[in-house]
PDB file of N, CA and C in Angstrom:
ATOM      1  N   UNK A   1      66.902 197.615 -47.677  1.00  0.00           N
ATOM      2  CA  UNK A   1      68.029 197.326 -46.812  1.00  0.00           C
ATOM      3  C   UNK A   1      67.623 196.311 -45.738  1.00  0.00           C
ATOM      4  N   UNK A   2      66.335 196.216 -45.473  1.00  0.00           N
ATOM      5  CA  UNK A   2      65.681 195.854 -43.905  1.00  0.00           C
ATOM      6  C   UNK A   2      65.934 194.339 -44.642  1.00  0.00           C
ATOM      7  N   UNK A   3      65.353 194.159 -46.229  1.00  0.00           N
ATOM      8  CA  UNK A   3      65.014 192.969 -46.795  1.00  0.00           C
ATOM      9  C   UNK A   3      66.273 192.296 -46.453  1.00  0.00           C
ATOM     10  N   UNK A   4      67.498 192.842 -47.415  1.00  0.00           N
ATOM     11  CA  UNK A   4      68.994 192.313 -47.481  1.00  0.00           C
ATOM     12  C   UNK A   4      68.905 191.874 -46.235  1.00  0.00           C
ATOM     13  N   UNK A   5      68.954 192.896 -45.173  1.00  0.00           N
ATOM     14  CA  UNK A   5      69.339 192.107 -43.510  1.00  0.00           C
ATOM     15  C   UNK A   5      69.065 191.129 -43.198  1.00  0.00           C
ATOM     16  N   UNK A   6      67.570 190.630 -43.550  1.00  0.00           N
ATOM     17  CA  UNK A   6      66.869 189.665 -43.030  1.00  0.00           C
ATOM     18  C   UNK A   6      67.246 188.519 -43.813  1.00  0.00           C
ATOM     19  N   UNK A   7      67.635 188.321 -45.116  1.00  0.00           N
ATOM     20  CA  UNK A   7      68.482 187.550 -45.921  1.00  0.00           C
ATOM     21  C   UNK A   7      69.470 186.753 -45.095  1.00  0.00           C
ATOM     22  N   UNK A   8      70.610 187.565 -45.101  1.00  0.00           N
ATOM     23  CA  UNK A   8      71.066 187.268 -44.784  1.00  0.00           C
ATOM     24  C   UNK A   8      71.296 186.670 -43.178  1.00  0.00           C
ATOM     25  N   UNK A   9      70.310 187.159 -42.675  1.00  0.00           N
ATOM     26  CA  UNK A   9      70.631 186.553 -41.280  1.00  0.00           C
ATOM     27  C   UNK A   9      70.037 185.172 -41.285  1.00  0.00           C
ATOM     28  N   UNK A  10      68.482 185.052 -42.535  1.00  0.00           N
ATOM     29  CA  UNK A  10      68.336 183.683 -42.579  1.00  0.00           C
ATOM     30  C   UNK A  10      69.232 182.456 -42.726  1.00  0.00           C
ATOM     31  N   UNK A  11      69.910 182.846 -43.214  1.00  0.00           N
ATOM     32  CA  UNK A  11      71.053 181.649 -43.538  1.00  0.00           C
ATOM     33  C   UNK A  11      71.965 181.745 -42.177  1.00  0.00           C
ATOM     34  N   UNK A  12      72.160 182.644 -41.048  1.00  0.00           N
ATOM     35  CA  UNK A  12      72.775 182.118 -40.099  1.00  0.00           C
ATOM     36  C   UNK A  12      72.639 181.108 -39.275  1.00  0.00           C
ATOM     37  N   UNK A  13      73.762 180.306 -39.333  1.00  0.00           N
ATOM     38  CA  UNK A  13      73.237 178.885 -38.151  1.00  0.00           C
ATOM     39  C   UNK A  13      73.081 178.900 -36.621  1.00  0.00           C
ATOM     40  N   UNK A  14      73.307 180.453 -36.073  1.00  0.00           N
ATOM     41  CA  UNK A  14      73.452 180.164 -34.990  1.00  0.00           C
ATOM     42  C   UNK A  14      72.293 180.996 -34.644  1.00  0.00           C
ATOM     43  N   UNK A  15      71.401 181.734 -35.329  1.00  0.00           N
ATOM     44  CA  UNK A  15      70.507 182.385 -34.302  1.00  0.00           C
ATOM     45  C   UNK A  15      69.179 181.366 -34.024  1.00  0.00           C
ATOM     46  N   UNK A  16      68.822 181.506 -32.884  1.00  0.00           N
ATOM     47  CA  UNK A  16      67.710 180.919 -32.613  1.00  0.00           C
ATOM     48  C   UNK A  16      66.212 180.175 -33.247  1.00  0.00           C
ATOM     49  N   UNK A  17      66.421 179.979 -34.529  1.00  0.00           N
ATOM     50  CA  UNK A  17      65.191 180.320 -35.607  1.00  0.00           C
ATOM     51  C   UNK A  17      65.670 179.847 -36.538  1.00  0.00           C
ATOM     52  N   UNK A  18      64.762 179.086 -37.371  1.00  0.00           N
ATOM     53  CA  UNK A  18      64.780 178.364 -38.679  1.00  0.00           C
ATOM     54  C   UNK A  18      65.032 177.052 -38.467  1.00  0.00           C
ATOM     55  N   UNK A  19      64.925 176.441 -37.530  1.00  0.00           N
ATOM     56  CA  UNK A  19      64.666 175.187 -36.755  1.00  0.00           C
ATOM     57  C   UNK A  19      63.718 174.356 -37.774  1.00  0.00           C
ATOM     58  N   UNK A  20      63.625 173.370 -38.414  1.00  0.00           N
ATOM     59  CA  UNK A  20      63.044 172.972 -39.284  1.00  0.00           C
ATOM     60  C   UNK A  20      62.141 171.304 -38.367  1.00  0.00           C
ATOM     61  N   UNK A  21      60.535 171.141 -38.323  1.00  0.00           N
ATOM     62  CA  UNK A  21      60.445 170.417 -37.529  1.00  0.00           C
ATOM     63  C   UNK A  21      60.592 168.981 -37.942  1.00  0.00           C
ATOM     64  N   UNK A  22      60.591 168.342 -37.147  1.00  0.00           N
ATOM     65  CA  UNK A  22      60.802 167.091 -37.501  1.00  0.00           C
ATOM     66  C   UNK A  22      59.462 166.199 -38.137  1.00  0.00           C
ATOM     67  N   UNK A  23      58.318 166.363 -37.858  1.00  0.00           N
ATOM     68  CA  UNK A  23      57.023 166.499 -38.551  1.00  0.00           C
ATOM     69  C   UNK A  23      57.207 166.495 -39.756  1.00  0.00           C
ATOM     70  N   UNK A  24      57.404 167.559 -40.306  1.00  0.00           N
ATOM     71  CA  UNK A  24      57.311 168.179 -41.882  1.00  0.00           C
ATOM     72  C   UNK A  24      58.285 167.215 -42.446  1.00  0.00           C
ATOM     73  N   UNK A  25      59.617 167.290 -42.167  1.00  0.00           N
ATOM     74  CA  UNK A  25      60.549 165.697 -42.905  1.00  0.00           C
ATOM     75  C   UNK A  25      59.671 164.562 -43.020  1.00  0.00           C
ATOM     76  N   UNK A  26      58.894 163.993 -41.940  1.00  0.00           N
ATOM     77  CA  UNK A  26      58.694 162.840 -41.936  1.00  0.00           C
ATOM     78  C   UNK A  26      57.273 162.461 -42.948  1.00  0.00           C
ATOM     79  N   UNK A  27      56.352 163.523 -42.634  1.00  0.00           N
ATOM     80  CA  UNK A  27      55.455 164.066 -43.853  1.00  0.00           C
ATOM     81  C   UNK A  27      55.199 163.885 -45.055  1.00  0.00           C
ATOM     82  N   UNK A  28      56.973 164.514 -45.571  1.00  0.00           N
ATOM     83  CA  UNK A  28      57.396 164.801 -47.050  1.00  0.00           C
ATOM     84  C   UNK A  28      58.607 164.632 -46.911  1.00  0.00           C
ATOM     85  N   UNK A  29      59.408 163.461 -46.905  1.00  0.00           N
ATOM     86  CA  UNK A  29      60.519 163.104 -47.268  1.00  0.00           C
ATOM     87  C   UNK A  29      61.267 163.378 -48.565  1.00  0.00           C
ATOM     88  N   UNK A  30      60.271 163.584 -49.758  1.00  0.00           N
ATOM     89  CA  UNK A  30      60.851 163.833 -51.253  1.00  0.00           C
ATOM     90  C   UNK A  30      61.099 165.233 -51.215  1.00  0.00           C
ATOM     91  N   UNK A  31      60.355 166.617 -50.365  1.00  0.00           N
ATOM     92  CA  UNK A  31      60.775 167.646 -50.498  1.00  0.00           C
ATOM     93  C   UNK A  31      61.972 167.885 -49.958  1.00  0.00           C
ATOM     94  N   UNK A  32      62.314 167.052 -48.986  1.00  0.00           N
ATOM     95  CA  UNK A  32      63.674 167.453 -48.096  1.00  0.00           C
ATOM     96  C   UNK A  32      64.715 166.664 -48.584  1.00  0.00           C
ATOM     97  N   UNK A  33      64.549 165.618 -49.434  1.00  0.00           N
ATOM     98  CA  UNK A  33      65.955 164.522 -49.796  1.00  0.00           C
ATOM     99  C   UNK A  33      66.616 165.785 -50.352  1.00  0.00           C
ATOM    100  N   UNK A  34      68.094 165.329 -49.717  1.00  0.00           N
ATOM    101  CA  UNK A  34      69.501 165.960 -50.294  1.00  0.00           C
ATOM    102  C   UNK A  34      69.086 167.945 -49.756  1.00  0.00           C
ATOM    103  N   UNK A  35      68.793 167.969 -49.269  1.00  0.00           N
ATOM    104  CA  UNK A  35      68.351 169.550 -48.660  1.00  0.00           C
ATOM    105  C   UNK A  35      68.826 169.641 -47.399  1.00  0.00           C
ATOM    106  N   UNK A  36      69.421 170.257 -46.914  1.00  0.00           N
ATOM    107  CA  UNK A  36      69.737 170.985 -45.651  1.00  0.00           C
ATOM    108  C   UNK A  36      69.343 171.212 -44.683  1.00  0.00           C
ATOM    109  N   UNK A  37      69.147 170.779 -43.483  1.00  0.00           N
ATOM    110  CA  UNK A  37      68.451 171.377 -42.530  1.00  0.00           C
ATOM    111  C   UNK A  37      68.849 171.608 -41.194  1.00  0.00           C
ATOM    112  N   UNK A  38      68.136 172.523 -40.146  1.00  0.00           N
ATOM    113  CA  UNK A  38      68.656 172.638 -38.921  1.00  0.00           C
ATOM    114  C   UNK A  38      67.430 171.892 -38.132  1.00  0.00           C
ATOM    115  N   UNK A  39      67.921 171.208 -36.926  1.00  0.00           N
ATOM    116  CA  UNK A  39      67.262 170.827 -35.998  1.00  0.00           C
ATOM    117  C   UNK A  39      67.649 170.613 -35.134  1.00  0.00           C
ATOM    118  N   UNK A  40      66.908 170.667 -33.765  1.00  0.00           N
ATOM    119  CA  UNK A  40      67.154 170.661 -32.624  1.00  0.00           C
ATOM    120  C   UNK A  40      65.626 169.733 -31.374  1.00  0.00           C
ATOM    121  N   UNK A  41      66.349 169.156 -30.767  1.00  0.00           N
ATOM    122  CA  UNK A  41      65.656 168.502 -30.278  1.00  0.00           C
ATOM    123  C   UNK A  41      66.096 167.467 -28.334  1.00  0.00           C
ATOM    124  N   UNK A  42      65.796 166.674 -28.261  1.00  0.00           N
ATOM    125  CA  UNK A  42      66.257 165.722 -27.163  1.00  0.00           C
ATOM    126  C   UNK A  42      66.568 164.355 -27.544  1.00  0.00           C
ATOM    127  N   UNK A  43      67.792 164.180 -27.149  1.00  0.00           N
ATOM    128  CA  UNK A  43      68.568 162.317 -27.389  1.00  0.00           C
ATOM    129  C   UNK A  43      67.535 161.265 -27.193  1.00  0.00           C
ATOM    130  N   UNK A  44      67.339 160.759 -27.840  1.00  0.00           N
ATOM    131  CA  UNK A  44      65.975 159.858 -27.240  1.00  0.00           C
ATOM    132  C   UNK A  44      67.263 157.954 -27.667  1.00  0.00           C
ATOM    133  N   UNK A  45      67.761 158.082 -28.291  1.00  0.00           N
ATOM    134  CA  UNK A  45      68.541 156.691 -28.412  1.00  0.00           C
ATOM    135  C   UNK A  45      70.225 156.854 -29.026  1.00  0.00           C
ATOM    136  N   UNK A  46      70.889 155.628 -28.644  1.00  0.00           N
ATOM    137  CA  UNK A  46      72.615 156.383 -28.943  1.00  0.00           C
ATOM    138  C   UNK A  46      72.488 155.005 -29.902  1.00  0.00           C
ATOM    139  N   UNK A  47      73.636 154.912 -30.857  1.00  0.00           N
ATOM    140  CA  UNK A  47      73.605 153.481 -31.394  1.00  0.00           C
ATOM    141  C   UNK A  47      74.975 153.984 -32.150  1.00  0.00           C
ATOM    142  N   UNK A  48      75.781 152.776 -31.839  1.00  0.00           N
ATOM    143  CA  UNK A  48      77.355 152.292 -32.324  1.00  0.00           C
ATOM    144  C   UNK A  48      77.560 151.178 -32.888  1.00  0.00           C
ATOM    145  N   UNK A  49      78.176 151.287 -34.073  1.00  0.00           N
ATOM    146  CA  UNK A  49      78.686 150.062 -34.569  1.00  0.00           C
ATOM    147  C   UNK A  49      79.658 150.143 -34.997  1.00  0.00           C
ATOM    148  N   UNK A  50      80.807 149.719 -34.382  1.00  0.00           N
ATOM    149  CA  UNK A  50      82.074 150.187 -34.550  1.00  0.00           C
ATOM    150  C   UNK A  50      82.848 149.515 -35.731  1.00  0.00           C
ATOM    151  N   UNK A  51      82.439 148.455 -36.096  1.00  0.00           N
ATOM    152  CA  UNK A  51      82.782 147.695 -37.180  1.00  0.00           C
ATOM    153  C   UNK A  51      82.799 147.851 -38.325  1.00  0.00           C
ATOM    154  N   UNK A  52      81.526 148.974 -38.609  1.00  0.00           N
ATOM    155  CA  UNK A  52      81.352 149.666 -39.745  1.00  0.00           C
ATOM    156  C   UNK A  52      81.358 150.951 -39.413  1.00  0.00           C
ATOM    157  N   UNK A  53      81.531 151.264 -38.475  1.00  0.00           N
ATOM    158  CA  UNK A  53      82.347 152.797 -38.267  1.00  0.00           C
ATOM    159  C   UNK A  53      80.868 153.686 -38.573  1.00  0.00           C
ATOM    160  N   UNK A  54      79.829 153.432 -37.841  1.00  0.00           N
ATOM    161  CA  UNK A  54      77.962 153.913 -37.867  1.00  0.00           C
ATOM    162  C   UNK A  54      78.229 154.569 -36.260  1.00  0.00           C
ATOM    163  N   UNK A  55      77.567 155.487 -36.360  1.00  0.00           N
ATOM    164  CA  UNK A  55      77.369 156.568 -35.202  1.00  0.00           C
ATOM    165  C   UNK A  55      75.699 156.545 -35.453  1.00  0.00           C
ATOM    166  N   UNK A  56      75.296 157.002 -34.661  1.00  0.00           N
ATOM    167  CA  UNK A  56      73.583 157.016 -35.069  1.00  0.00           C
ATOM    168  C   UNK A  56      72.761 157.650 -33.470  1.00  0.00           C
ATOM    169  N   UNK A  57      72.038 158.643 -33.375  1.00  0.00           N
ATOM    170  CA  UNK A  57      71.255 158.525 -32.220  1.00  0.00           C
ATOM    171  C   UNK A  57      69.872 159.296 -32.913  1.00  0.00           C
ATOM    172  N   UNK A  58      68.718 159.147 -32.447  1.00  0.00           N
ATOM    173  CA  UNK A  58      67.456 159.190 -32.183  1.00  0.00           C
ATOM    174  C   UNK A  58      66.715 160.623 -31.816  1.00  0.00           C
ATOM    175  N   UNK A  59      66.848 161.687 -32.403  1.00  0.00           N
ATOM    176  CA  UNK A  59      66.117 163.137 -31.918  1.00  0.00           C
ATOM    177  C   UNK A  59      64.973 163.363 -31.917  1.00  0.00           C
ATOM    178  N   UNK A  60      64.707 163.552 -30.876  1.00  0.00           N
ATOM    179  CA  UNK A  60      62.949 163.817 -30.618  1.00  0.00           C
ATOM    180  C   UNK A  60      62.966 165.273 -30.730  1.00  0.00           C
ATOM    181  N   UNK A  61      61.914 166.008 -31.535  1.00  0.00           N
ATOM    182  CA  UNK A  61      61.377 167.794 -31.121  1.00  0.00           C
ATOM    183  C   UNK A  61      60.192 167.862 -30.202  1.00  0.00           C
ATOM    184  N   UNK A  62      59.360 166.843 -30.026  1.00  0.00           N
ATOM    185  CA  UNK A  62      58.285 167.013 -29.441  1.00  0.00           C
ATOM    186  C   UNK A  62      57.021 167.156 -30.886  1.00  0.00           C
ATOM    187  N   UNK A  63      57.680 167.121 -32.216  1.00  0.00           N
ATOM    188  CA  UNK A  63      56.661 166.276 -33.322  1.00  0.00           C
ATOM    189  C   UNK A  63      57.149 165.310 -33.705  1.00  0.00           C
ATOM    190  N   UNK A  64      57.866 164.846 -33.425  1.00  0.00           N
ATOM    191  CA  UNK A  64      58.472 163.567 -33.896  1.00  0.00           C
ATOM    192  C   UNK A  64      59.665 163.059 -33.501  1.00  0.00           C
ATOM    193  N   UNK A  65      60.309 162.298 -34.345  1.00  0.00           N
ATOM    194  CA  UNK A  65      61.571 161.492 -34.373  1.00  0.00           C
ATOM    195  C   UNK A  65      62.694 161.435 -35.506  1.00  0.00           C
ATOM    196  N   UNK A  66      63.639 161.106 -35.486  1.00  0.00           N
ATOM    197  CA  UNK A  66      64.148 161.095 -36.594  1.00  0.00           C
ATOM    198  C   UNK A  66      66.072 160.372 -36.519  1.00  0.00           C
ATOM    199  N   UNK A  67      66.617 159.619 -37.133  1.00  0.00           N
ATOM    200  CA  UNK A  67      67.550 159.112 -36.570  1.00  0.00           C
ATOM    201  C   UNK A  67      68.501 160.233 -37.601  1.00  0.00           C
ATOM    202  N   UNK A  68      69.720 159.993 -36.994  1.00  0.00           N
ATOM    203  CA  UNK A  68      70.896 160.706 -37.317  1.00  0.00           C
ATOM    204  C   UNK A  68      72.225 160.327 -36.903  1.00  0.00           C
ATOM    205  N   UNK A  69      72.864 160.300 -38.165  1.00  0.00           N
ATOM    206  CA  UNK A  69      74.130 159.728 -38.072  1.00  0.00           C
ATOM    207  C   UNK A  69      75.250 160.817 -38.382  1.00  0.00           C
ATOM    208  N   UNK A  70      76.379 160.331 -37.601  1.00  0.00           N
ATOM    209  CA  UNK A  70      77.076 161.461 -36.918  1.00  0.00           C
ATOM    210  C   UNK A  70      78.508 160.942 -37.691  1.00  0.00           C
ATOM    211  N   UNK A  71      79.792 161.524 -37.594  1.00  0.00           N
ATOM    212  CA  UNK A  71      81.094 160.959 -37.900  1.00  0.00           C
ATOM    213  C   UNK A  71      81.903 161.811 -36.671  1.00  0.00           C
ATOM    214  N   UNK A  72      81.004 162.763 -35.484  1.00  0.00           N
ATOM    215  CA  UNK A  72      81.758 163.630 -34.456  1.00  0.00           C
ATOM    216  C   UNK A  72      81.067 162.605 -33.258  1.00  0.00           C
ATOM    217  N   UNK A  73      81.569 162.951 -31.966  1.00  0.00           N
ATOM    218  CA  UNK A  73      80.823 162.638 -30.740  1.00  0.00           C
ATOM    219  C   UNK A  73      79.443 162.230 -30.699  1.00  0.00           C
ATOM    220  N   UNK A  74      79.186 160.967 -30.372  1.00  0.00           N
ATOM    221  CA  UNK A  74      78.038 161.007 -29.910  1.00  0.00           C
ATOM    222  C   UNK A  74      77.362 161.616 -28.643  1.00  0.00           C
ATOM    223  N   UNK A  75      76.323 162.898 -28.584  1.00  0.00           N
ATOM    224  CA  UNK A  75      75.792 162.852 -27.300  1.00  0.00           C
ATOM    225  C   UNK A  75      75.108 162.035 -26.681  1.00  0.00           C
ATOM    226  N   UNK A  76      74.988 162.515 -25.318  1.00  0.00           N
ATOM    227  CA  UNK A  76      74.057 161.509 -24.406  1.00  0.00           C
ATOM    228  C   UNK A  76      72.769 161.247 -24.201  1.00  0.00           C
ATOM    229  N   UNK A  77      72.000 159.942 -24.194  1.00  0.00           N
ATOM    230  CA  UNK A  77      70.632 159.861 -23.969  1.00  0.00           C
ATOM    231  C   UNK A  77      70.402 161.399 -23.521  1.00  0.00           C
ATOM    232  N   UNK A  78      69.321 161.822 -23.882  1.00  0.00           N
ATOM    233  CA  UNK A  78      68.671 162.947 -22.639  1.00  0.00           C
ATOM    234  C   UNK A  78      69.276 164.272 -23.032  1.00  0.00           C
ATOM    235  N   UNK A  79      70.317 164.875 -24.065  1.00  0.00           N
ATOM    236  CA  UNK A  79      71.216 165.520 -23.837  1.00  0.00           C
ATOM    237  C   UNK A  79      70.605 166.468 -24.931  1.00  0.00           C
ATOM    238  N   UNK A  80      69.995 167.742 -25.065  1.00  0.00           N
ATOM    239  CA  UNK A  80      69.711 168.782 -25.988  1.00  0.00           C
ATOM    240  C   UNK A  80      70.597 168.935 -26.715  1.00  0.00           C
ATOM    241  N   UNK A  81      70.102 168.762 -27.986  1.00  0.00           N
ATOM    242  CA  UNK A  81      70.722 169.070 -29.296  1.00  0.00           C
ATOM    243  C   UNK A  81      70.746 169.502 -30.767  1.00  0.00           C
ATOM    244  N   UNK A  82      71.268 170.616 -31.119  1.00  0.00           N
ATOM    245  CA  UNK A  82      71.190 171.919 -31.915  1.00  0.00           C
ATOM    246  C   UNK A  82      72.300 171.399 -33.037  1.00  0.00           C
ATOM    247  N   UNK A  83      71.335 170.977 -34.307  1.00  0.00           N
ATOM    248  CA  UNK A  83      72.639 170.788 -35.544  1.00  0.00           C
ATOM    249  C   UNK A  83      72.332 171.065 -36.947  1.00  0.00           C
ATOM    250  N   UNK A  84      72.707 170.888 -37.996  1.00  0.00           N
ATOM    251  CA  UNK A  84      72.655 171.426 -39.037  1.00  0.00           C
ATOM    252  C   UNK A  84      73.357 169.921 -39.800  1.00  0.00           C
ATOM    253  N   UNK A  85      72.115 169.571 -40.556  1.00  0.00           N
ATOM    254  CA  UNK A  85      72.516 168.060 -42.063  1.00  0.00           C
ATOM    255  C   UNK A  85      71.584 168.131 -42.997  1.00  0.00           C
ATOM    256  N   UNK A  86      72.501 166.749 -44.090  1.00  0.00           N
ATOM    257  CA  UNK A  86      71.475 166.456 -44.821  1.00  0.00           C
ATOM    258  C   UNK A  86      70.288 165.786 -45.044  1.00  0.00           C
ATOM    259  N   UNK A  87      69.009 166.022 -45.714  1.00  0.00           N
ATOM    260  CA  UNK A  87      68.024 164.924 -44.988  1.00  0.00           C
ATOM    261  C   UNK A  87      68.281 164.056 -46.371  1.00  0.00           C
ATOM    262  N   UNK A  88      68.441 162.344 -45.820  1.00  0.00           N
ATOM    263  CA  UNK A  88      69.037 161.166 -47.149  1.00  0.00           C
ATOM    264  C   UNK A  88      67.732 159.982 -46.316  1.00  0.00           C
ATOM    265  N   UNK A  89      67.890 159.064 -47.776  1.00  0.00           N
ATOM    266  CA  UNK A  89      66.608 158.504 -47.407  1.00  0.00           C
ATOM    267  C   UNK A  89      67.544 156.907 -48.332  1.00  0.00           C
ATOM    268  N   UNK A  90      67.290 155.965 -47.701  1.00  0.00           N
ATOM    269  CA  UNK A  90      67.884 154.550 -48.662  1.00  0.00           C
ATOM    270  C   UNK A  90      66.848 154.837 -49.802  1.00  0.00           C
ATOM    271  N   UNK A  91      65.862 154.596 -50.263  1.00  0.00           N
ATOM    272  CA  UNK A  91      64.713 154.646 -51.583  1.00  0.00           C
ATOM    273  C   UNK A  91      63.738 155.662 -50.885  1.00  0.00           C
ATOM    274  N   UNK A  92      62.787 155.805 -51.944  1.00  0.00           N
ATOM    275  CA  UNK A  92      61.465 156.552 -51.912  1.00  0.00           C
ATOM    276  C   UNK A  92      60.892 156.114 -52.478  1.00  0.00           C
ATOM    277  N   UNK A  93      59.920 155.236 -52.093  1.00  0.00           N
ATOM    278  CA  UNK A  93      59.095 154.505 -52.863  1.00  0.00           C
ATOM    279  C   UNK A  93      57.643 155.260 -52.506  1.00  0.00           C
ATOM    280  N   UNK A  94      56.759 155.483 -53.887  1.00  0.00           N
ATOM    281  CA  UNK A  94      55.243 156.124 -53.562  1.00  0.00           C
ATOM    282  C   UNK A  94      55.369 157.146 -52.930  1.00  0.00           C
ATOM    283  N   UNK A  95      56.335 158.131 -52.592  1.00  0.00           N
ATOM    284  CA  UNK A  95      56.544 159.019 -51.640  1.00  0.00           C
ATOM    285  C   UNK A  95      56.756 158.792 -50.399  1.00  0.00           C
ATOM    286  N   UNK A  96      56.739 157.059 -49.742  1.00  0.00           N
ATOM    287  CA  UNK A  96      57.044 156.622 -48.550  1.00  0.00           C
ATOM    288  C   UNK A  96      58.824 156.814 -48.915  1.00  0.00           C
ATOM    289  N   UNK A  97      59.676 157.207 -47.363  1.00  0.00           N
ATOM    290  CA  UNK A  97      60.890 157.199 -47.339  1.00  0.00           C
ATOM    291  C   UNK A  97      61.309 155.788 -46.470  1.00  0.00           C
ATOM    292  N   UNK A  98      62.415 154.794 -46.968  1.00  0.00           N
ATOM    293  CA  UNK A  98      63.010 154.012 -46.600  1.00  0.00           C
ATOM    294  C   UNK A  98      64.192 154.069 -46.051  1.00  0.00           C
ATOM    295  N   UNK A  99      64.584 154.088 -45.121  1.00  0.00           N
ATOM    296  CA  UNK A  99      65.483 154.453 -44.244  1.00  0.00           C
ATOM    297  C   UNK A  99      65.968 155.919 -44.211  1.00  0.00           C
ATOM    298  N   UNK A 100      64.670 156.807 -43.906  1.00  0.00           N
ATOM    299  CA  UNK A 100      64.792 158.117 -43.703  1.00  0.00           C
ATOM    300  C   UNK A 100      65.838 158.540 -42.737  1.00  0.00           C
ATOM    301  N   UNK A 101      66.681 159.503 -42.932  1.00  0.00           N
ATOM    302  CA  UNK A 101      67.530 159.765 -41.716  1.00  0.00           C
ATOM    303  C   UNK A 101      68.556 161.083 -42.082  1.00  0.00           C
ATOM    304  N   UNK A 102      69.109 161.885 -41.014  1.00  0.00           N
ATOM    305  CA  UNK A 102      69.642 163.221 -40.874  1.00  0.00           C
ATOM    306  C   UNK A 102      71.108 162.683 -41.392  1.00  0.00           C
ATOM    307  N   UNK A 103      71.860 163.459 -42.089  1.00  0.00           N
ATOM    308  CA  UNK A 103      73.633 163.132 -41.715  1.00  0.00           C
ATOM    309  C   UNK A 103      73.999 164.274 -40.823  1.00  0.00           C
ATOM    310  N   UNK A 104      74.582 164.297 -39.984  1.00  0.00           N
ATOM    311  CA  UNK A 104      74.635 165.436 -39.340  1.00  0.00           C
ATOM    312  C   UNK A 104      76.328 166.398 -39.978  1.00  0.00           C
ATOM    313  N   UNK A 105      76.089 167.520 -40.771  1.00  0.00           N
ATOM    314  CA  UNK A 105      77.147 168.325 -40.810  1.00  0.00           C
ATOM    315  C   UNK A 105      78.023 168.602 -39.411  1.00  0.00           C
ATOM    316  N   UNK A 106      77.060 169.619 -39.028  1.00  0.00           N
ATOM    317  CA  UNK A 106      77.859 170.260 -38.050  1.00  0.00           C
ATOM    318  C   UNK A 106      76.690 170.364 -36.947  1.00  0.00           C
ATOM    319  N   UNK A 107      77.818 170.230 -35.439  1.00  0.00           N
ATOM    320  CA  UNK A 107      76.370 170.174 -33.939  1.00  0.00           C
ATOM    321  C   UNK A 107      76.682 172.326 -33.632  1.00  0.00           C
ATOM    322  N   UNK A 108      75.738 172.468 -33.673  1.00  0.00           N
ATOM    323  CA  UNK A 108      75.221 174.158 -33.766  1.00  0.00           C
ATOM    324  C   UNK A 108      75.654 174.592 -31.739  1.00  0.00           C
ATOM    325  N   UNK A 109      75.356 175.358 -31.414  1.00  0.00           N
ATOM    326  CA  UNK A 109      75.514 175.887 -29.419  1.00  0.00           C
ATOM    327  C   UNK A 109      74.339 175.636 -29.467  1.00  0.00           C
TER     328      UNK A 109
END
């Protein structure tokens, strides 16, 4: 029963935990293409291009970086942030990722 519980609470997006770091993506980009993840981190850059309708800002965890593109609000430089996407990459060449980057589903509390 204890097991089931813990199941299932893994897959909840809102508890505190299962934070996936930004390190390990950048690492191994081929394990994470098209996979799911939660992360949370600090705004480190905002970027708009309204022409092509690109949202994009810059999340730092304190292992890394990682850009992410949005289709909701952009937050602010500086601004803590808790979300849940896909990790997509333009190619993978040699296991290097080419335009590694988050889509962001949904921004988490």
């Amino acid at each position: 029963m204890a097991l089931l519980a813990a199941a299932l609470l893994a897959g909840c997006d809102y508890l505190p935990f299962g934070y996936t770091p930004i390190k390990a993506i950048v690492a191994a980009p081929t394990s994470f293409e098209g996979k799911e993840v939660k992360l949370k981190g600090r705004v480190k850059d905002i970027t708009k291009l309204p022409i092509v309708d690109l949202k994009s800002f810059m999340l730092q965890d304190g292992t890394g970086e990682i850009s992410v593109t949005t289709r909701g609000n952009l937050p602010a430089v500086s601004d803590n942030v808790a979300l849940k996407g896909t990790v997509t990459s333009m190619a993978i060449i040699g296991g290097q990722s080419m335009g590694l980057h988050v889509k962001e589903i949904k921004r988490l509390p």
